[in-house]
N, C-alpha and C. Protein backbone atom coordinates (compact mmCIF):
# COMPACT_ATOMS: atom_id res chain seq x y z
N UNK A 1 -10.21 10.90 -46.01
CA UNK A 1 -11.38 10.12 -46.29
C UNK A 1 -11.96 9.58 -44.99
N UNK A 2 -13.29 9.93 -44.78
CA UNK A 2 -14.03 9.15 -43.67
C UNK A 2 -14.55 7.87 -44.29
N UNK A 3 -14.43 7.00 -42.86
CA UNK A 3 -15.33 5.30 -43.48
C UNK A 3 -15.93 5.23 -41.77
N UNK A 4 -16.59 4.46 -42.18
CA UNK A 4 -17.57 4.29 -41.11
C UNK A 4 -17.73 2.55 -41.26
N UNK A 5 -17.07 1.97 -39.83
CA UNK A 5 -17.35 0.15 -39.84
C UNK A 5 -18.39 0.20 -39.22
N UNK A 6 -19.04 -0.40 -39.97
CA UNK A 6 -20.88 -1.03 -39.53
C UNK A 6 -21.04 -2.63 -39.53
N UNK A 7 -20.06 -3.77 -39.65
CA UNK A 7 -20.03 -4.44 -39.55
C UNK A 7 -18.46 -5.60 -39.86
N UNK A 8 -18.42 -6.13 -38.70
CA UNK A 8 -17.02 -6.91 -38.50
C UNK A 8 -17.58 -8.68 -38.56
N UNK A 9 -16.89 -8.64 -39.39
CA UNK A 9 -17.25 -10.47 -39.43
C UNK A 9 -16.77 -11.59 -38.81
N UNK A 10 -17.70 -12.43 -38.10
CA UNK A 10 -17.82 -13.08 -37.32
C UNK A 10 -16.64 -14.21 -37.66
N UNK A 11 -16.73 -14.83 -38.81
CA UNK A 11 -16.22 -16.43 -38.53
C UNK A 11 -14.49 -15.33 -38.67
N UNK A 12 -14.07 -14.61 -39.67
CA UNK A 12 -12.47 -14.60 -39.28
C UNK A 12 -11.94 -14.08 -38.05
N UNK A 13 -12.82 -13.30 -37.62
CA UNK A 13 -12.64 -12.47 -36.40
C UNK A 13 -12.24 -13.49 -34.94
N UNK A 14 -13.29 -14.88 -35.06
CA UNK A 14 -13.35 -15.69 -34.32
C UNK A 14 -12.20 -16.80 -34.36
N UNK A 15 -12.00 -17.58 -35.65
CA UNK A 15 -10.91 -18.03 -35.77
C UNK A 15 -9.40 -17.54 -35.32
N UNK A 16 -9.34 -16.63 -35.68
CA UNK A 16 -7.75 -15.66 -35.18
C UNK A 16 -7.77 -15.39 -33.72
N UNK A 17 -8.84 -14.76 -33.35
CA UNK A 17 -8.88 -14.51 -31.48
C UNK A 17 -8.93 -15.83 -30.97
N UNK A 18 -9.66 -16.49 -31.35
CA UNK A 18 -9.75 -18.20 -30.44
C UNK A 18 -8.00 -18.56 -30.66
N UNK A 19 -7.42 -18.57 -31.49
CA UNK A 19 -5.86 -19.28 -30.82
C UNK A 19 -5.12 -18.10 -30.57
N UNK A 20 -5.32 -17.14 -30.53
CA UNK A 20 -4.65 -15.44 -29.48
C UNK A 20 -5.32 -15.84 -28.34
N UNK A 21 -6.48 -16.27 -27.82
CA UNK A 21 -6.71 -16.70 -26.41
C UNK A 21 -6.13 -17.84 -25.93
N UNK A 22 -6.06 -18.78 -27.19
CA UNK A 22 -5.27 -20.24 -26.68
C UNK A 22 -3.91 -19.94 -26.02
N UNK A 23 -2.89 -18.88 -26.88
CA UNK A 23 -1.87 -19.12 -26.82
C UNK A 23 -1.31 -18.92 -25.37
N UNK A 24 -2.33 -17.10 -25.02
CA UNK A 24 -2.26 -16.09 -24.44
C UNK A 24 -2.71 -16.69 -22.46
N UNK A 25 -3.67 -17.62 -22.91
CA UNK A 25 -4.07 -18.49 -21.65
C UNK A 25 -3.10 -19.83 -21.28
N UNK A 26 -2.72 -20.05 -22.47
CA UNK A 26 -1.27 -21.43 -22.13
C UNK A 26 -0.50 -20.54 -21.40
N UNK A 27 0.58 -19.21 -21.55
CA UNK A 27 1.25 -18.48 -21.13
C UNK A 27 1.18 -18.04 -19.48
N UNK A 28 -0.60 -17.64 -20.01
CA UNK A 28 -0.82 -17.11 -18.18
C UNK A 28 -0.96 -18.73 -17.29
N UNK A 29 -1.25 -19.31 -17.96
CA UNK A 29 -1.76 -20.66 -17.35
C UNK A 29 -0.43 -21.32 -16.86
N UNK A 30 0.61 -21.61 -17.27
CA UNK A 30 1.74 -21.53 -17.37
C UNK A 30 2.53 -20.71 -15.90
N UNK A 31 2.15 -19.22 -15.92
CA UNK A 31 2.76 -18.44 -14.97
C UNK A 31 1.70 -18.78 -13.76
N UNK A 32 0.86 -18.86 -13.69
CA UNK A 32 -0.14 -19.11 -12.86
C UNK A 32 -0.26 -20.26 -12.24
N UNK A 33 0.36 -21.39 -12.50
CA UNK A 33 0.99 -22.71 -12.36
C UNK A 33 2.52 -22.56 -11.29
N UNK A 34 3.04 -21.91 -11.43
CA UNK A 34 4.72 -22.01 -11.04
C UNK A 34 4.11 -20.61 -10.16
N UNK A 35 3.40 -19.97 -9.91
CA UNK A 35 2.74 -19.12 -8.53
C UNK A 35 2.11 -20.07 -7.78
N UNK A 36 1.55 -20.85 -7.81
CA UNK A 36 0.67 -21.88 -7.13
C UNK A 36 1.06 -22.87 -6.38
N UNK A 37 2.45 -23.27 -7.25
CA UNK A 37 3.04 -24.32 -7.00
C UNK A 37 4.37 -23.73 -5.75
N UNK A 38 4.88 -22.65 -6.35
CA UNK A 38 5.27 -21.86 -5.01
C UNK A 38 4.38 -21.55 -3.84
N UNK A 39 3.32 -21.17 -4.27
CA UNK A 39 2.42 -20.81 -2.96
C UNK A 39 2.26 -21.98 -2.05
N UNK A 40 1.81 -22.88 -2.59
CA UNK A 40 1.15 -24.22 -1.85
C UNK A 40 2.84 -24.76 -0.76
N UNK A 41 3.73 -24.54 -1.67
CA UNK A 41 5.20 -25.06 -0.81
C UNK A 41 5.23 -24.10 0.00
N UNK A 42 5.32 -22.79 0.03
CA UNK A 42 5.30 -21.95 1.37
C UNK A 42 4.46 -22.22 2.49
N UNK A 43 3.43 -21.93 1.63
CA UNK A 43 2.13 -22.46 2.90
C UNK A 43 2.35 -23.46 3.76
N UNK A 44 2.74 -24.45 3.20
CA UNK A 44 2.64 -25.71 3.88
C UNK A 44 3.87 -26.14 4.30
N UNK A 45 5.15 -25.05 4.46
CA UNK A 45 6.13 -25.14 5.19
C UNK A 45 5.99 -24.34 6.08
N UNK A 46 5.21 -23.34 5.96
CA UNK A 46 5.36 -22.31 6.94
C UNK A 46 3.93 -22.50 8.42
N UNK A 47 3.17 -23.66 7.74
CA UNK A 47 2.07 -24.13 8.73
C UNK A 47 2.58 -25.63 9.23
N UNK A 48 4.14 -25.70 8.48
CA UNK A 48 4.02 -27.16 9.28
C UNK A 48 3.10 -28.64 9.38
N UNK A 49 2.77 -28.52 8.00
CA UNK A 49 1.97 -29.86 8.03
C UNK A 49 2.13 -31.16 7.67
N UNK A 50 3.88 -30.82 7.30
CA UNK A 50 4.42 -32.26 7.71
C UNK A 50 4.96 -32.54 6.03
N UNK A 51 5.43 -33.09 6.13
CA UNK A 51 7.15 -33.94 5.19
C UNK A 51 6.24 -34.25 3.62
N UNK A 52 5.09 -34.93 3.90
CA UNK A 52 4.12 -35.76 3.50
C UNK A 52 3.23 -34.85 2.40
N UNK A 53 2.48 -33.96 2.73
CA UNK A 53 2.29 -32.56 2.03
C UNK A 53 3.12 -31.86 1.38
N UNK A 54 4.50 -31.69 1.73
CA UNK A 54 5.47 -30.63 0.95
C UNK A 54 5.47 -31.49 0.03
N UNK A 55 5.66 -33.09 0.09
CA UNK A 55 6.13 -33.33 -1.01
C UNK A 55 5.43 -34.01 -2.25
N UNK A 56 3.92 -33.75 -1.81
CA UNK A 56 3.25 -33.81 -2.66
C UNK A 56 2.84 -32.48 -3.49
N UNK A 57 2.99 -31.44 -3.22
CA UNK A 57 3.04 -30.10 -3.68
C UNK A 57 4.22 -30.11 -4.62
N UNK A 58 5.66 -30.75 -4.13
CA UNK A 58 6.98 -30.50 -4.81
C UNK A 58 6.65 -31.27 -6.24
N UNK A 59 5.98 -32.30 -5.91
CA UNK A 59 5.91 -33.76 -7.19
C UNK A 59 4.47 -32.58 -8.27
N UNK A 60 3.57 -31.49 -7.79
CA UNK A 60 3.51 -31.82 -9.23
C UNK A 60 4.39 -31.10 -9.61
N UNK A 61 5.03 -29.86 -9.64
CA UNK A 61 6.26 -29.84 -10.09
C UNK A 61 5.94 -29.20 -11.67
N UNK A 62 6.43 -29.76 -12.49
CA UNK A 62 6.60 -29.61 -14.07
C UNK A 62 5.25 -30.40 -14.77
N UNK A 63 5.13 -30.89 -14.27
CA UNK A 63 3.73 -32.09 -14.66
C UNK A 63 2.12 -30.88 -14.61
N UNK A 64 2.33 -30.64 -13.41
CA UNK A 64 1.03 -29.80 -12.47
C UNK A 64 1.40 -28.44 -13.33
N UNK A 65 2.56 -28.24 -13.72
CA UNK A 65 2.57 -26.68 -14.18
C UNK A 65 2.20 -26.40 -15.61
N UNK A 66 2.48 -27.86 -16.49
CA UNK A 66 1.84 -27.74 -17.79
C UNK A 66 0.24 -27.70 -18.18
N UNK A 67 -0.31 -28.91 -16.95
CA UNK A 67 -1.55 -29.04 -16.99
C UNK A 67 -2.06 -28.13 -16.83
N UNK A 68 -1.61 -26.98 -15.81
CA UNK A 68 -2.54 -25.96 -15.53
C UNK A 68 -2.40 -24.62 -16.69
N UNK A 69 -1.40 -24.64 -17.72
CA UNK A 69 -1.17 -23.88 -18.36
C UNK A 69 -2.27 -24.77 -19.60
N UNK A 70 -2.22 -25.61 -19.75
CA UNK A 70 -3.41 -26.62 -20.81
C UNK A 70 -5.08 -26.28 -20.55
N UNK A 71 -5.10 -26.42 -19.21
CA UNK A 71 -6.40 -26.11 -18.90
C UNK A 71 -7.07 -24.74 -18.62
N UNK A 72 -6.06 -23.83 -18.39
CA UNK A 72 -6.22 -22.53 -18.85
C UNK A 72 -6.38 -21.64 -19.89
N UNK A 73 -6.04 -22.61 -21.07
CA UNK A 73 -5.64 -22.16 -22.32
C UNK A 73 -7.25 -22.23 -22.53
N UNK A 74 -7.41 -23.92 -22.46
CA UNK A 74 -9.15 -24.13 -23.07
C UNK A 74 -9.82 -23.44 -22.36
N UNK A 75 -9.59 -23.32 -21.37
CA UNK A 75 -10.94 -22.99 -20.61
C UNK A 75 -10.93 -21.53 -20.99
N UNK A 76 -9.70 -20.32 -21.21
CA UNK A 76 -9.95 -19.05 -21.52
C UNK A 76 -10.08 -18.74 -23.19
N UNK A 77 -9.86 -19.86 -24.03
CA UNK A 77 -10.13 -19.42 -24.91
C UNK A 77 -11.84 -20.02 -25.38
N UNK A 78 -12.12 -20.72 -24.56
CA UNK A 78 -13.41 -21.10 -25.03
C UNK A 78 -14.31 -19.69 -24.44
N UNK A 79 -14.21 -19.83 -23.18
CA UNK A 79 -15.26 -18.58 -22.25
C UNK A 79 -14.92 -17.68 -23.40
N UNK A 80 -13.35 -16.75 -23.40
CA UNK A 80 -13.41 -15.33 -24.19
C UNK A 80 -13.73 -15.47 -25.54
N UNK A 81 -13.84 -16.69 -26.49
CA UNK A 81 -14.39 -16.67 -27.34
C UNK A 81 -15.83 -16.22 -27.14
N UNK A 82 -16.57 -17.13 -26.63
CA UNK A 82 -18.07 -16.77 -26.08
C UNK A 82 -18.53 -15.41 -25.61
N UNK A 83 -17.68 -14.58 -25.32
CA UNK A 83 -17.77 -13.21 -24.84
C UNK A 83 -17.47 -12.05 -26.06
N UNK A 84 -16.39 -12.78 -27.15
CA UNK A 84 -15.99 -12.52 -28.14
C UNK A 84 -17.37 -12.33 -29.36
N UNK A 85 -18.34 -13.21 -29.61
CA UNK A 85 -19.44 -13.97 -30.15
C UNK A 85 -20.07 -12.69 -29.88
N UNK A 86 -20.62 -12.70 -28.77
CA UNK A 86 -21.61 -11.82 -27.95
C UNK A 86 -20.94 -10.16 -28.09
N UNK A 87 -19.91 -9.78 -28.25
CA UNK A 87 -20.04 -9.00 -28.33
C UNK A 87 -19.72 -8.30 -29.71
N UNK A 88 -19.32 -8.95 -30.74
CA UNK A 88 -19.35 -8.84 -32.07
C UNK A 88 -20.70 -8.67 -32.76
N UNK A 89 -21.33 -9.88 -31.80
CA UNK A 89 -22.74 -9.78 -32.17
C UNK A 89 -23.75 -8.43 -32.16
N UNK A 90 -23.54 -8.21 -30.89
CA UNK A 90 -23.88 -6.86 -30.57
C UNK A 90 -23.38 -5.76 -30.99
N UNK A 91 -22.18 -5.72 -31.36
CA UNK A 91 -21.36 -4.13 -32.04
C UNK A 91 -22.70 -4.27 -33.54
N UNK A 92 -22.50 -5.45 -34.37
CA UNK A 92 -23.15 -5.55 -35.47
C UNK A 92 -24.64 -4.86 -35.54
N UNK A 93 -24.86 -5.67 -34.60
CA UNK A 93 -26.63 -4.90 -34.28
C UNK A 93 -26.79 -3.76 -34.07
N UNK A 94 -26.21 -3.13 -33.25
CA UNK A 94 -26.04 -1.93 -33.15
C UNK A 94 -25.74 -1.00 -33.63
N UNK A 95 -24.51 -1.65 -34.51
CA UNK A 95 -23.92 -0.57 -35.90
C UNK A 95 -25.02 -0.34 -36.69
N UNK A 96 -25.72 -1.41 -36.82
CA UNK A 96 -26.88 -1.60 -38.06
C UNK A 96 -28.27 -0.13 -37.92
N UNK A 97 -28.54 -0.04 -36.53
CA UNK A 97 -29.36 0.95 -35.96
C UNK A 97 -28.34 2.17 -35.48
N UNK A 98 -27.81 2.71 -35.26
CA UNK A 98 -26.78 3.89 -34.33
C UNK A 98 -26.04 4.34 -35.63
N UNK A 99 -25.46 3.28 -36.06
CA UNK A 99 -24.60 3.83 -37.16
C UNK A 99 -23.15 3.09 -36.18
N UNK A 100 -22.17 2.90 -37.25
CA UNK A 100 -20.83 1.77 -36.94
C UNK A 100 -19.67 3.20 -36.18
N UNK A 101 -18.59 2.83 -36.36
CA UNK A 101 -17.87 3.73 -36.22
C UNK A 101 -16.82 4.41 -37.11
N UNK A 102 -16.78 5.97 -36.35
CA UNK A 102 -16.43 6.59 -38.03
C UNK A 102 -14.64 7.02 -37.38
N UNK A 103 -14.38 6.55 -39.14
CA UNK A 103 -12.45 7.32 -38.44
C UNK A 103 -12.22 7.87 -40.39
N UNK A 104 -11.34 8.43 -39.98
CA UNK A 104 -10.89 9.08 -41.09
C UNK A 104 -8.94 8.37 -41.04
N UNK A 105 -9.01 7.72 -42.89
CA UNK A 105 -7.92 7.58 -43.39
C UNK A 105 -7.17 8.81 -44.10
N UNK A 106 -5.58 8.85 -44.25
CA UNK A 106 -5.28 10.09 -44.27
C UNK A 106 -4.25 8.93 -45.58
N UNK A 107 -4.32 9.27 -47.06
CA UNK A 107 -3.32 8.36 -48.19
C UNK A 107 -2.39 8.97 -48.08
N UNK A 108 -1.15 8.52 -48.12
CA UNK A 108 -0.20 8.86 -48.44
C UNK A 108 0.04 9.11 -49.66
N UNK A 109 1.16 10.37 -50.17
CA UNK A 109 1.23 10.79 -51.56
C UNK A 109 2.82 10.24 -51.70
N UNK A 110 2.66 9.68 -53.21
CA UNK A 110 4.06 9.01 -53.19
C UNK A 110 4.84 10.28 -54.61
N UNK A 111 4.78 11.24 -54.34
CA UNK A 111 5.47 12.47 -55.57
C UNK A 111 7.31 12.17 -54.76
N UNK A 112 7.09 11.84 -53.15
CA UNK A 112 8.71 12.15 -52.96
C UNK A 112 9.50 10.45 -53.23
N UNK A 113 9.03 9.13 -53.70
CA UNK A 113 9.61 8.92 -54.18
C UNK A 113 10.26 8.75 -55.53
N UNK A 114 11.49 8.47 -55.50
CA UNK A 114 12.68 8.31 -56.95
C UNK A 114 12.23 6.79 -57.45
N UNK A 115 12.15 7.25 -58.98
CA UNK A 115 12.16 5.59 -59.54
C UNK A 115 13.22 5.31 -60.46
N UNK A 116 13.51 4.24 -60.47
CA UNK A 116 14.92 4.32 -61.36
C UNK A 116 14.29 3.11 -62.52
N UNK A 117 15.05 3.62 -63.64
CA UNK A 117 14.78 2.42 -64.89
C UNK A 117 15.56 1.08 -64.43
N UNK A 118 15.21 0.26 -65.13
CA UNK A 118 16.34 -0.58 -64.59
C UNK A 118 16.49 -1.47 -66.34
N UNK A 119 17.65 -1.19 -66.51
CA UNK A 119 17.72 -2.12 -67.61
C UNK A 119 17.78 -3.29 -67.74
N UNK A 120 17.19 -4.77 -68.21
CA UNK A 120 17.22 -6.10 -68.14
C UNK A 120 18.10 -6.46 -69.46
N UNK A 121 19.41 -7.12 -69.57
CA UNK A 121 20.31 -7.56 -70.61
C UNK A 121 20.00 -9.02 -70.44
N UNK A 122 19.65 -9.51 -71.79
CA UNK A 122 19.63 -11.14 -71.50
C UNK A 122 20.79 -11.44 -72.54
């Protein structure tokens, strides 16, 4: 069987991807935090800028690494939502004039399975 999607709907499509970006941006936000926080301690041991700097780099620490996994989250799930919007928007419009896209489902035939009676005794 061929089907052809000519239109994907907006509000569930959006709900489900907006916290797959939340989660997905806490994670990178997260790893991207504990790179940073390494980087900035190298740097600034390896340029020598004194006792005073390392250890303000060391302090944020666990604090600095959540925040930046928090603020990564919003900030990538808001933008890729918005990109998400826009381009849903556009597949739609487009499907509407071009035509959507076509795939072919293939049913499965159920002749090879066994069914068994089952007797119920009360």
């Amino acid at each position: 069987m061929e089907y052809e999607l000519k239109r994907i709907p907006l509000a569930p499509a959006l709900k489900i991807l907006f916290f797959v970006y939340l989660i997905v941006g806490f994670i990178l936000g997260i790893f991207y935090g504990i790179m940073l926080v390494n980087f900035l301690s190298i740097v600034s041991s390896s340029l020598q800028l004194g006792e005073e700097l390392l250890k303000e780099f060391s302090s944020l620490g666990f604090a600095g690494i959540i925040m930046m996994g928090i603020m990564m989250a919003l900030f990538s799930s808001v933008i890729l939502t918005a990109i998400t919007i826009l381009a849903l928007a556009s597949y739609n419009l487009l499907a509407g004039w071009l035509g959507g896209l076509k795939f072919q489902l293939e049913s499965a035939e159920l002749d090879n399975v066994l069914y068994e009676e089952v007797e119920i005794h009360d």
